[in-house]
PDB file of N, CA and C in Angstrom:
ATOM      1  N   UNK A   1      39.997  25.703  66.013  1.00  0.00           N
ATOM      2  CA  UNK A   1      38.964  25.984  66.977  1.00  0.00           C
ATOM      3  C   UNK A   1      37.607  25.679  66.340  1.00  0.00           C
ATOM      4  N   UNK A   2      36.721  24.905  67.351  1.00  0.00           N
ATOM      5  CA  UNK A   2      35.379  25.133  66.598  1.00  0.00           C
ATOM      6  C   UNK A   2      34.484  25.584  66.199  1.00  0.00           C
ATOM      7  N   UNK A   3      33.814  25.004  65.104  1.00  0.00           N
ATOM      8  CA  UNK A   3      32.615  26.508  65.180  1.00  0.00           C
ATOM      9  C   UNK A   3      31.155  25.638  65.180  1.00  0.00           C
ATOM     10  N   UNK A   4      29.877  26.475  64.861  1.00  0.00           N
ATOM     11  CA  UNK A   4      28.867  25.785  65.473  1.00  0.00           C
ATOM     12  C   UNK A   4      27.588  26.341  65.228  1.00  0.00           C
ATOM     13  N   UNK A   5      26.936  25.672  64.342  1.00  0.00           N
ATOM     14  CA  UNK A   5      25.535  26.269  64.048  1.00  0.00           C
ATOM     15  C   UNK A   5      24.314  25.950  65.262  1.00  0.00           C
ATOM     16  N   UNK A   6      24.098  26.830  65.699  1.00  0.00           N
ATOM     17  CA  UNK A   6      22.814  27.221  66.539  1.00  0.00           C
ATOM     18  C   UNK A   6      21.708  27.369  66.343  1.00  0.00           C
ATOM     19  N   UNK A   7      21.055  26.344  66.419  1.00  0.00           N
ATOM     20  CA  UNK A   7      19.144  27.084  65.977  1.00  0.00           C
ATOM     21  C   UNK A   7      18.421  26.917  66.916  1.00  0.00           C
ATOM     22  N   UNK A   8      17.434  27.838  66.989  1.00  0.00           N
ATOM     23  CA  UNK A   8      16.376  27.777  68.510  1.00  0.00           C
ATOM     24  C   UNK A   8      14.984  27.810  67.992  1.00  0.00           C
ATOM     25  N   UNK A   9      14.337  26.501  67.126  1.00  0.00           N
ATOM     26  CA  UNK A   9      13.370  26.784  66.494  1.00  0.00           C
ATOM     27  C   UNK A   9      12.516  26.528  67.200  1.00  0.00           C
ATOM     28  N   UNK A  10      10.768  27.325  66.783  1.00  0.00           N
ATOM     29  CA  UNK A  10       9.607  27.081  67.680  1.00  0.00           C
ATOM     30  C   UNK A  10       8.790  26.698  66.532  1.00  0.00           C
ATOM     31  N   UNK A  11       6.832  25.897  67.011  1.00  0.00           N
ATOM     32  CA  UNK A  11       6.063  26.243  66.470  1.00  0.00           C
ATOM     33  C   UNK A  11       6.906  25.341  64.856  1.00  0.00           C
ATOM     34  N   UNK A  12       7.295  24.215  64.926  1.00  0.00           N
ATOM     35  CA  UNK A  12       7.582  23.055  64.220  1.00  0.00           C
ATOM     36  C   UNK A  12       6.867  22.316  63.761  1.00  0.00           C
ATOM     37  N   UNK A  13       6.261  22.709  62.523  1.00  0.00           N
ATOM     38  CA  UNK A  13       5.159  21.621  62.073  1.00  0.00           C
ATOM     39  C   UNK A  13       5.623  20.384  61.533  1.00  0.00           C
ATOM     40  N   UNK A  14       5.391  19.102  62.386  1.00  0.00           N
ATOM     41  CA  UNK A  14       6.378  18.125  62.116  1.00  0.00           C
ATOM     42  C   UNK A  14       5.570  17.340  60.538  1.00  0.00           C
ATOM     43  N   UNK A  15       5.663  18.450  59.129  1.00  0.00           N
ATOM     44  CA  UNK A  15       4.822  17.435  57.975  1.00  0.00           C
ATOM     45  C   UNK A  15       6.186  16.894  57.061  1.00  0.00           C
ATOM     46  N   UNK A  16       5.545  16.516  55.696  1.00  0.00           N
ATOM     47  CA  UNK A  16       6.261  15.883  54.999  1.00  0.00           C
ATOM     48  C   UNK A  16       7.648  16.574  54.711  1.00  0.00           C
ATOM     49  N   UNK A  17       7.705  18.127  54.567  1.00  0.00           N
ATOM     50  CA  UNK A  17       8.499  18.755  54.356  1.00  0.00           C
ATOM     51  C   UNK A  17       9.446  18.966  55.726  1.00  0.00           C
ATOM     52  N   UNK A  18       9.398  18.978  56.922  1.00  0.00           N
ATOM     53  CA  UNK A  18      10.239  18.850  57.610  1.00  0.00           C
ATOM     54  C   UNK A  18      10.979  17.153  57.673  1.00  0.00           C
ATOM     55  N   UNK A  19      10.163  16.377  57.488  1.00  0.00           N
ATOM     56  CA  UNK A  19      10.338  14.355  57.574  1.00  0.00           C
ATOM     57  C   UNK A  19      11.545  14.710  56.603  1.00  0.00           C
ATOM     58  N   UNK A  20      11.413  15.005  55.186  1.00  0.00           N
ATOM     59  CA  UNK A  20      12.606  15.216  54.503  1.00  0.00           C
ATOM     60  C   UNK A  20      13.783  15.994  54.488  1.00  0.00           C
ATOM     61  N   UNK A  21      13.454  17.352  55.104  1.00  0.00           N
ATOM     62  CA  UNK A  21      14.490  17.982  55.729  1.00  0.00           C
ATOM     63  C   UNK A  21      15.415  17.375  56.836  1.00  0.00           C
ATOM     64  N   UNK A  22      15.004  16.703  57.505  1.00  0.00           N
ATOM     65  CA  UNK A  22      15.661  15.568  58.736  1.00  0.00           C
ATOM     66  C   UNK A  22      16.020  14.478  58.102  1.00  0.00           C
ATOM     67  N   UNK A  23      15.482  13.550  57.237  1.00  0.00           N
ATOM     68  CA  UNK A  23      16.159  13.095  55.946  1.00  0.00           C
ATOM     69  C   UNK A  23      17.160  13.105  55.215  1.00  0.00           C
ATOM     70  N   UNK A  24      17.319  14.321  54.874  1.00  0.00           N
ATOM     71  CA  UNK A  24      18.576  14.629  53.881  1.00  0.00           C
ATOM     72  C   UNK A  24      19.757  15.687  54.437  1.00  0.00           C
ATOM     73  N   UNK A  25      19.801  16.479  56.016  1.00  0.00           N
ATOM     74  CA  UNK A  25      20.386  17.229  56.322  1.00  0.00           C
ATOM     75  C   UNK A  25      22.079  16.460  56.647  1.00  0.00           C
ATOM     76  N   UNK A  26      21.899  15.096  57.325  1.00  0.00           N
ATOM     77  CA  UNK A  26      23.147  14.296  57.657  1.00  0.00           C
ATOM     78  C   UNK A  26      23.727  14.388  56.546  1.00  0.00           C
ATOM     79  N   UNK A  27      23.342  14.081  55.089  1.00  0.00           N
ATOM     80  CA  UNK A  27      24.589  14.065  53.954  1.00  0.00           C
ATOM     81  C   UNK A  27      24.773  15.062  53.710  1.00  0.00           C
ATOM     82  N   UNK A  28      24.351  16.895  54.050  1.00  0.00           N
ATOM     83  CA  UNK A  28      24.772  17.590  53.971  1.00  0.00           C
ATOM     84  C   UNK A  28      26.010  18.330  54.861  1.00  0.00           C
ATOM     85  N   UNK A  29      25.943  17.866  55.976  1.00  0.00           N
ATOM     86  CA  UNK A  29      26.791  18.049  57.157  1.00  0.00           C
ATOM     87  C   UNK A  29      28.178  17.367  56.799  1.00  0.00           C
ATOM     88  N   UNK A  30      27.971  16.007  56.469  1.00  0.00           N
ATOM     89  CA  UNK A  30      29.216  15.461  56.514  1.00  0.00           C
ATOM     90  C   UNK A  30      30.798  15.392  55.084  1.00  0.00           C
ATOM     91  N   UNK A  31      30.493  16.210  54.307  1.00  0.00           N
ATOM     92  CA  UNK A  31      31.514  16.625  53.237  1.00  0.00           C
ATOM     93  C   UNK A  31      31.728  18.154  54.583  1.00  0.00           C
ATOM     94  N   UNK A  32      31.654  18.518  55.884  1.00  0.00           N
ATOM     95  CA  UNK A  32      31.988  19.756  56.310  1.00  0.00           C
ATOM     96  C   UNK A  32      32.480  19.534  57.657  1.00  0.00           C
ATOM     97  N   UNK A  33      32.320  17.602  57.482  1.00  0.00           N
ATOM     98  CA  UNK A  33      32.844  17.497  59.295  1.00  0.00           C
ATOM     99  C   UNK A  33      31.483  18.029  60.620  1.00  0.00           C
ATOM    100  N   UNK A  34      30.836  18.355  59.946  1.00  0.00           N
ATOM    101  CA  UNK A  34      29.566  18.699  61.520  1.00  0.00           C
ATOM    102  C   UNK A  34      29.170  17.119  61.441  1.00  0.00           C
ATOM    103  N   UNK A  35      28.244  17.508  62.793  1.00  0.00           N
ATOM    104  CA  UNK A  35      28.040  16.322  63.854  1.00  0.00           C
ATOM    105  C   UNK A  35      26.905  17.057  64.621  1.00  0.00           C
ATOM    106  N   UNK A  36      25.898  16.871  65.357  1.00  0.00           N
ATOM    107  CA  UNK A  36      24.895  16.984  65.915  1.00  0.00           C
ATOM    108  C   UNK A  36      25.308  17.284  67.755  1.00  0.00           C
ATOM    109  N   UNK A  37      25.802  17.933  68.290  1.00  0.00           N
ATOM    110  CA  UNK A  37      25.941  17.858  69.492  1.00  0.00           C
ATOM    111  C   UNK A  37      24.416  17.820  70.231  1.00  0.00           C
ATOM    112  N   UNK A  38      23.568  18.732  70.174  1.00  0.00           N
ATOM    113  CA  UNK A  38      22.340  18.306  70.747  1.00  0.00           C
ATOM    114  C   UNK A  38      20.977  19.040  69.632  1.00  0.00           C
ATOM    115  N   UNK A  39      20.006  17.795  69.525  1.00  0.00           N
ATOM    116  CA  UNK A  39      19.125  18.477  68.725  1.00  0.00           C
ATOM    117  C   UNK A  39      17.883  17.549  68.965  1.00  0.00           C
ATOM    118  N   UNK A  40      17.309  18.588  69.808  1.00  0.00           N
ATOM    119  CA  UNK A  40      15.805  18.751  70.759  1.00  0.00           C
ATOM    120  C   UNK A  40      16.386  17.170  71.510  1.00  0.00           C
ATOM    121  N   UNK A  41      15.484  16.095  71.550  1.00  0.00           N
ATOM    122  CA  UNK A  41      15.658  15.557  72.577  1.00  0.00           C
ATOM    123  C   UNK A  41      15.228  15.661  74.039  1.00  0.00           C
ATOM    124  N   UNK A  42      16.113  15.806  75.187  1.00  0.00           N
ATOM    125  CA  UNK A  42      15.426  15.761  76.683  1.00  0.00           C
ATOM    126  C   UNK A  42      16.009  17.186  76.792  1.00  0.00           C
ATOM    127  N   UNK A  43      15.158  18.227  77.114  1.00  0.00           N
ATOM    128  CA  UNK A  43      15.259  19.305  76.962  1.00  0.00           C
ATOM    129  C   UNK A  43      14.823  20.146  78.445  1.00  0.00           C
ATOM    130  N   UNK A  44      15.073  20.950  78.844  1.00  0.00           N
ATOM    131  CA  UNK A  44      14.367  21.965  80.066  1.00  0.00           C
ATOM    132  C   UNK A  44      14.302  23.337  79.869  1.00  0.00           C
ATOM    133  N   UNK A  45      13.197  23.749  79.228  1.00  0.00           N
ATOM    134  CA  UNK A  45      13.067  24.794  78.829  1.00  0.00           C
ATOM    135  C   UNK A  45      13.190  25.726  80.232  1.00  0.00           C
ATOM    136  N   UNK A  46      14.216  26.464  80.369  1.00  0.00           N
ATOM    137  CA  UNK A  46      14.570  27.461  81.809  1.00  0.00           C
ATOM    138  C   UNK A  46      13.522  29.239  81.391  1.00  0.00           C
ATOM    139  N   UNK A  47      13.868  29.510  80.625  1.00  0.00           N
ATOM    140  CA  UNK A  47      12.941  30.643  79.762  1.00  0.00           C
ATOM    141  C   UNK A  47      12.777  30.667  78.585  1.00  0.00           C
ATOM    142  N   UNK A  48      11.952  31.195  78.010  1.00  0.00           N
ATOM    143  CA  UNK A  48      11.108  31.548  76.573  1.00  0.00           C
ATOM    144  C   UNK A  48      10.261  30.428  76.577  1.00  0.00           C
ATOM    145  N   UNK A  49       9.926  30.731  75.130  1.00  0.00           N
ATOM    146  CA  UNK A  49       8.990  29.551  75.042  1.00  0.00           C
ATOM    147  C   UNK A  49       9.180  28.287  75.428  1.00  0.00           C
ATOM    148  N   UNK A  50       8.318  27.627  75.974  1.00  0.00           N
ATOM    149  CA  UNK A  50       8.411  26.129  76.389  1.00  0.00           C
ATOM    150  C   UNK A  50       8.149  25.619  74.597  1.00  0.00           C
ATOM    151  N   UNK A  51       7.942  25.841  74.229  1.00  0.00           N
ATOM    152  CA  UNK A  51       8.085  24.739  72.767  1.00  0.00           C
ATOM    153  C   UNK A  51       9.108  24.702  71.838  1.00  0.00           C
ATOM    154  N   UNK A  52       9.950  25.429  72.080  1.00  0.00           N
ATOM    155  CA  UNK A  52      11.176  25.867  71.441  1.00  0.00           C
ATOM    156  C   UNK A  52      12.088  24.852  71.165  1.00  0.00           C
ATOM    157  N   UNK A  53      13.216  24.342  70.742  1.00  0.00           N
ATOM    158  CA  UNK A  53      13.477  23.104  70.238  1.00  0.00           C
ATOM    159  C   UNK A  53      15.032  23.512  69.999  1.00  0.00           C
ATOM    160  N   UNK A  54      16.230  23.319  71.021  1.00  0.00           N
ATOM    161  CA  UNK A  54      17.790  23.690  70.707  1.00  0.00           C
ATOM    162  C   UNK A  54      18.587  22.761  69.868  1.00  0.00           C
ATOM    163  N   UNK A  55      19.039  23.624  69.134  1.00  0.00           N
ATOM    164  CA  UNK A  55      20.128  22.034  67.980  1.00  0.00           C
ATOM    165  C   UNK A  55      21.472  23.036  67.865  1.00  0.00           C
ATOM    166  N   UNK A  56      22.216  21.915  68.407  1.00  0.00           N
ATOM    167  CA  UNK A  56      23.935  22.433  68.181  1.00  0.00           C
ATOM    168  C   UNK A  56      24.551  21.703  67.134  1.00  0.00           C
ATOM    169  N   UNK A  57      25.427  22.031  66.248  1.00  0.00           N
ATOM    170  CA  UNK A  57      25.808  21.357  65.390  1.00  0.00           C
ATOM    171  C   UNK A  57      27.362  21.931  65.406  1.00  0.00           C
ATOM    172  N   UNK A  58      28.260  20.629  65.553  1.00  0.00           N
ATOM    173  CA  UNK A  58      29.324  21.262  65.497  1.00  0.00           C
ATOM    174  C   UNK A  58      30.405  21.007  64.549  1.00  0.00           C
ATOM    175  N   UNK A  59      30.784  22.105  64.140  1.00  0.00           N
ATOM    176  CA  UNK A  59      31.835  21.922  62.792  1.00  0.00           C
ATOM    177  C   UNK A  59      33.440  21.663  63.146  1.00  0.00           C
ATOM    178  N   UNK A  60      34.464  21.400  62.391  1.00  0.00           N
ATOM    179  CA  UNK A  60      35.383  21.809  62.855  1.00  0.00           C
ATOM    180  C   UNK A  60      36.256  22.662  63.193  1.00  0.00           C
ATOM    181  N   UNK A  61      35.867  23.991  62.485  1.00  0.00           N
ATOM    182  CA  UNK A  61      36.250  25.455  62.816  1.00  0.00           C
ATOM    183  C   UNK A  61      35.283  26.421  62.087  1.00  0.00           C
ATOM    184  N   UNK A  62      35.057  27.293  62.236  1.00  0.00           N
ATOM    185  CA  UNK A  62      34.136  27.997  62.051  1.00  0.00           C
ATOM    186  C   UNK A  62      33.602  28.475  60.415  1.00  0.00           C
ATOM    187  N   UNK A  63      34.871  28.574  59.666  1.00  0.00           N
ATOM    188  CA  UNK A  63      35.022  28.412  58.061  1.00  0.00           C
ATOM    189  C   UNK A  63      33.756  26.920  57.740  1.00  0.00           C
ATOM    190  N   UNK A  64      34.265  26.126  58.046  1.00  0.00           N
ATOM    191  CA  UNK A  64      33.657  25.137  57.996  1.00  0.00           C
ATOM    192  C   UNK A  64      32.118  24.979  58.202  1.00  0.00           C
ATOM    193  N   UNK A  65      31.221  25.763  58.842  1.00  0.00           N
ATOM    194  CA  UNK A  65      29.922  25.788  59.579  1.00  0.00           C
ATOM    195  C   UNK A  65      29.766  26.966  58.615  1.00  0.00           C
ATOM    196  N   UNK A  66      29.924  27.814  58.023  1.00  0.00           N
ATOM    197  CA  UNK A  66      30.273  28.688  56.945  1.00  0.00           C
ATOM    198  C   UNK A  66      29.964  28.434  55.238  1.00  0.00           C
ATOM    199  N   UNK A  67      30.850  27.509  55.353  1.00  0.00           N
ATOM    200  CA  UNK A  67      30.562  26.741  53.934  1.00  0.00           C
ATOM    201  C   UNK A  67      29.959  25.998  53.879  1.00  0.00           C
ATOM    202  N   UNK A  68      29.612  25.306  54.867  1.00  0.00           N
ATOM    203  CA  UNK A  68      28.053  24.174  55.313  1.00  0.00           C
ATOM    204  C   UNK A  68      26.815  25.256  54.812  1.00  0.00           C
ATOM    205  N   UNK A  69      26.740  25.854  55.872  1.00  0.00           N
ATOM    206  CA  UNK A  69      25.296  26.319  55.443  1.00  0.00           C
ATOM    207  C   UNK A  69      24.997  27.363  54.116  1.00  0.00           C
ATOM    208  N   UNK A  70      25.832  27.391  52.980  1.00  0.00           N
ATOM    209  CA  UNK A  70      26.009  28.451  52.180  1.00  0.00           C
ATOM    210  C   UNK A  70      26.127  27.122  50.950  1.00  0.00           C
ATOM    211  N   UNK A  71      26.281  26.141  50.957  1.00  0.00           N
ATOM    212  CA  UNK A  71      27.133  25.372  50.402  1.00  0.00           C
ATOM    213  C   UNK A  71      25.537  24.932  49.365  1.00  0.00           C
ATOM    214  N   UNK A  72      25.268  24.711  48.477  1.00  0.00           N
ATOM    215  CA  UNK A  72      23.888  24.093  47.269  1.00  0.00           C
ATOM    216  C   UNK A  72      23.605  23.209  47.976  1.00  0.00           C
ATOM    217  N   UNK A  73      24.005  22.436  48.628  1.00  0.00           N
ATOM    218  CA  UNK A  73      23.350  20.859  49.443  1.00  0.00           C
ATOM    219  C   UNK A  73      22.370  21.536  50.897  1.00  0.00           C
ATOM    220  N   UNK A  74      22.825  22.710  51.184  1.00  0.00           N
ATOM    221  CA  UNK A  74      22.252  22.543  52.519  1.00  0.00           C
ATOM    222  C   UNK A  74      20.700  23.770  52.148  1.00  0.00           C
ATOM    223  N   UNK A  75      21.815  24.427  51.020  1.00  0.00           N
ATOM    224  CA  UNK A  75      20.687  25.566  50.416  1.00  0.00           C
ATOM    225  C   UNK A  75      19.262  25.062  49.895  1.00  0.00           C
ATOM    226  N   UNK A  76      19.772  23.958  49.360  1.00  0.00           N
ATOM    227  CA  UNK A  76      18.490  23.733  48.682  1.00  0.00           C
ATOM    228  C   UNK A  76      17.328  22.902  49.350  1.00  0.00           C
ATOM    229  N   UNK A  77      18.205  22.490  50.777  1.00  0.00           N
ATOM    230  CA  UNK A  77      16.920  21.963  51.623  1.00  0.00           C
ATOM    231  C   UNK A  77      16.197  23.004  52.939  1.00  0.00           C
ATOM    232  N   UNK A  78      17.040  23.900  52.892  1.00  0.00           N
ATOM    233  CA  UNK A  78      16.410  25.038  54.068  1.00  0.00           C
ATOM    234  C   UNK A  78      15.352  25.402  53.812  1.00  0.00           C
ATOM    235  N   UNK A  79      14.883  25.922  52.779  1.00  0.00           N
ATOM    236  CA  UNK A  79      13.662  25.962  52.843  1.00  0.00           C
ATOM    237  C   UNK A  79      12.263  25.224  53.443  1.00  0.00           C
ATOM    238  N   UNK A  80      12.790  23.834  53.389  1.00  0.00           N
ATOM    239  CA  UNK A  80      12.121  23.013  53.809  1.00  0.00           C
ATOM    240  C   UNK A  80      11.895  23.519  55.301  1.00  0.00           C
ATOM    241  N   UNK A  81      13.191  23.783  56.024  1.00  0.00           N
ATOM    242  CA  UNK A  81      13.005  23.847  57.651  1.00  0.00           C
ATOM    243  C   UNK A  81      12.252  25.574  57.668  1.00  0.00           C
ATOM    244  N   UNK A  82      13.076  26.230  56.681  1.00  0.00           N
ATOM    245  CA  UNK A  82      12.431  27.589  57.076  1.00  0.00           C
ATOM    246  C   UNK A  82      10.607  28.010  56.845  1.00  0.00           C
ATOM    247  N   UNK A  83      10.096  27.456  55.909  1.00  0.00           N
ATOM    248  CA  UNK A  83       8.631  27.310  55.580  1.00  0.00           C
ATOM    249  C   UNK A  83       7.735  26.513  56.736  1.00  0.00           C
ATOM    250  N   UNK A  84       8.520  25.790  57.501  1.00  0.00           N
ATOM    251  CA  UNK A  84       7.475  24.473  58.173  1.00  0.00           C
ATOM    252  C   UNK A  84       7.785  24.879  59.988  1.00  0.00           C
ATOM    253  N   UNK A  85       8.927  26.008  60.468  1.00  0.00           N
ATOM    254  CA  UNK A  85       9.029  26.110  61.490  1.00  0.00           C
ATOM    255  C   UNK A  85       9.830  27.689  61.614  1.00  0.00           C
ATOM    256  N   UNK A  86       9.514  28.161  62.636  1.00  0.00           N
ATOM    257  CA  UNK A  86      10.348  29.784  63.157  1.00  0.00           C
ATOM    258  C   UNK A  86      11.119  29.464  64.048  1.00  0.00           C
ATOM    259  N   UNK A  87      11.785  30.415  63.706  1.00  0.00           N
ATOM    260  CA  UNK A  87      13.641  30.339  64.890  1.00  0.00           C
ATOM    261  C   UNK A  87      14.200  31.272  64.612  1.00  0.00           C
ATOM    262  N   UNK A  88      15.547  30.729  65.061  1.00  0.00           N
ATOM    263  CA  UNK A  88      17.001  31.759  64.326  1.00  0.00           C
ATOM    264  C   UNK A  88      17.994  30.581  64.501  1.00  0.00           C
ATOM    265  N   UNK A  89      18.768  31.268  63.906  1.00  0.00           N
ATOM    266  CA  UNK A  89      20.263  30.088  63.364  1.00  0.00           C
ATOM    267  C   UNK A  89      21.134  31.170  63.701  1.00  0.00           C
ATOM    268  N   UNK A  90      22.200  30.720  63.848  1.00  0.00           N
ATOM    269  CA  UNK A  90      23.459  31.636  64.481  1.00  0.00           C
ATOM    270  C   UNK A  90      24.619  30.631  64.189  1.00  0.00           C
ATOM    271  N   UNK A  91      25.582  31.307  63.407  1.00  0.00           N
ATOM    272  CA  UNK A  91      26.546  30.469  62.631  1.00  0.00           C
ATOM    273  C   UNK A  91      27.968  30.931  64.189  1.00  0.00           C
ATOM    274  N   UNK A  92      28.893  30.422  64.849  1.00  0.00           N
ATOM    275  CA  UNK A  92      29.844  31.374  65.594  1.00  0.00           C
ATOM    276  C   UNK A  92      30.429  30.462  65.711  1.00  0.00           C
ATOM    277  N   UNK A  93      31.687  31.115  66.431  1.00  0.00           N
ATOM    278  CA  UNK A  93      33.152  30.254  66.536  1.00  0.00           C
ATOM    279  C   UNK A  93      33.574  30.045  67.846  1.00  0.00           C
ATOM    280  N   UNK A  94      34.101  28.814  68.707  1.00  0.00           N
ATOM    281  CA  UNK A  94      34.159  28.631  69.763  1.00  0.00           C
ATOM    282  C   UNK A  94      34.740  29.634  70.231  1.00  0.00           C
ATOM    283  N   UNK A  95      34.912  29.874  71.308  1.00  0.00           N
ATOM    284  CA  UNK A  95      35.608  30.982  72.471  1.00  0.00           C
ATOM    285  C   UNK A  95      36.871  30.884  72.934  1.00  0.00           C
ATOM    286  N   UNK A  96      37.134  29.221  73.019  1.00  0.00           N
ATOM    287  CA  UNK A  96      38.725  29.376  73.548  1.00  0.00           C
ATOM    288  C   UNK A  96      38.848  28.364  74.323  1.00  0.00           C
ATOM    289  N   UNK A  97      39.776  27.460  74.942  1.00  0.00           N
ATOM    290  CA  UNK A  97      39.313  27.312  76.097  1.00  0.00           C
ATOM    291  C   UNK A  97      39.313  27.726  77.390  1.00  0.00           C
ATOM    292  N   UNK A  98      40.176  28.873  77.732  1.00  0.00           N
ATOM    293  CA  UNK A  98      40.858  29.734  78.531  1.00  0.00           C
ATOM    294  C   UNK A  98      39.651  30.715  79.050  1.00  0.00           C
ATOM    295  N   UNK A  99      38.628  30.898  78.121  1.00  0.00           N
ATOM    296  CA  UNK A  99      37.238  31.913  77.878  1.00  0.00           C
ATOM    297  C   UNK A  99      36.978  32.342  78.869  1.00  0.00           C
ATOM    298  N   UNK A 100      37.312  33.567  79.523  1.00  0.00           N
ATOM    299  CA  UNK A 100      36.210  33.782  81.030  1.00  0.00           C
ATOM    300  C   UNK A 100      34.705  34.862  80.300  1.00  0.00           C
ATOM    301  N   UNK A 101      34.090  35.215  81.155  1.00  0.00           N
ATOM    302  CA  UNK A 101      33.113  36.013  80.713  1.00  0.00           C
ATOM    303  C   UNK A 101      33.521  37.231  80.325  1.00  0.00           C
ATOM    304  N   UNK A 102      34.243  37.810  81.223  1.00  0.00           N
ATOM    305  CA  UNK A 102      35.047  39.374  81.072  1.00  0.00           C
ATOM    306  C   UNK A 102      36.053  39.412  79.846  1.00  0.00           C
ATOM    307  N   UNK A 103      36.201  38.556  79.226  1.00  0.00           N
ATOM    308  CA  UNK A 103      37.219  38.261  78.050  1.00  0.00           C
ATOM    309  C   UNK A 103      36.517  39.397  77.179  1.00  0.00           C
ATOM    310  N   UNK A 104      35.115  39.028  76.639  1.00  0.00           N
ATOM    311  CA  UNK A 104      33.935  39.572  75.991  1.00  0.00           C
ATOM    312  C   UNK A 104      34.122  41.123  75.940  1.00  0.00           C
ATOM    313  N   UNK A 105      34.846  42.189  77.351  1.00  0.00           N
ATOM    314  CA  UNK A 105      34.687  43.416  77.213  1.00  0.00           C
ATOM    315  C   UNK A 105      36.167  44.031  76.676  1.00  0.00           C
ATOM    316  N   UNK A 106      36.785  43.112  76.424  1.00  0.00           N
ATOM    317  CA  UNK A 106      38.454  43.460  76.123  1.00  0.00           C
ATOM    318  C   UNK A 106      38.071  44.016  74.275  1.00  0.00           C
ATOM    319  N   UNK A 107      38.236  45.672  74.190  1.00  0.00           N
ATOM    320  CA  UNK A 107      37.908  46.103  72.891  1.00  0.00           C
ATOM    321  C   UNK A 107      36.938  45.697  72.123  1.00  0.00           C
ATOM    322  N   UNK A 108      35.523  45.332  73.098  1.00  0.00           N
ATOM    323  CA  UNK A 108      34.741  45.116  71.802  1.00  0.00           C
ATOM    324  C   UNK A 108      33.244  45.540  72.336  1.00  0.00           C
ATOM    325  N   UNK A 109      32.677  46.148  71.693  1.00  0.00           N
ATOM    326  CA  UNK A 109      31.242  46.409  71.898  1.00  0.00           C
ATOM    327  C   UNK A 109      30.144  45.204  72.096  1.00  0.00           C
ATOM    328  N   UNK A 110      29.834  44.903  72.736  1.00  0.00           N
ATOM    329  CA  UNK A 110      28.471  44.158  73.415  1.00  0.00           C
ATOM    330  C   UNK A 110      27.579  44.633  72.515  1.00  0.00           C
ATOM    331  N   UNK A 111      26.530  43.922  71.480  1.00  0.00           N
ATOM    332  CA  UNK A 111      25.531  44.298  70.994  1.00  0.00           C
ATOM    333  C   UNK A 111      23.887  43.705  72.092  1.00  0.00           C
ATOM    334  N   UNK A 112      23.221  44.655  71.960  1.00  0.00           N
ATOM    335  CA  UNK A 112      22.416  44.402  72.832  1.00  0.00           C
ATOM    336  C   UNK A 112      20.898  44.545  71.678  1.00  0.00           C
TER     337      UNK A 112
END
């Protein structure tokens, strides 16, 4: 099953230190199997900030998106993205394909 790093960054200062972070992130991805499903591009911001910027990245199971972002190759360039722009990242594992919404309340607490 897959898994899938999520970031919803805003307020992206596009300088030298992000140019290289976008630079060098593809050879970090690929010893882990990720791939870029969508990152910024043609976008419609529906709520929050309109400047906000979505990137899916998808691994091949969730271990995998795990050891990507933990891994010295990816460590040592985050900084780059974390100093030059604000967000959040959210590491998770696909749902299923069967997934309904109500699946979600079967023994498990909703964090809110």
């Amino acid at each position: 099953m897959p898994g899938y790093a999520i970031a919803q960054l805003y307020d992206v200062d596009l300088n030298a230190g992000i140019v290289e972070y976008l630079e060098r992130i593809d050879s970090t991805l690929a010893p882990f199997g990720g791939k870029f499903l969508v990152h910024a591009g043609l976008q419609s911001v529906q709520e929050g900030p309109a400047n906000a910027a979505a990137i899916v990245i998808e691994f091949p199971d969730y271990q995998a998106a795990l050891d990507w972002y933990q891994s010295p190759a990816y460590q040592a360039i985050l900084p780059l993205r974390t100093e030059n722009a604000s967000g959040i990242a959210i590491l998770a594992q696909d749902c299923g394909e069967n997934h309904v919404a109500t699946d979600i309340l079967q023994g498990r607490v909703v964090q809110g």
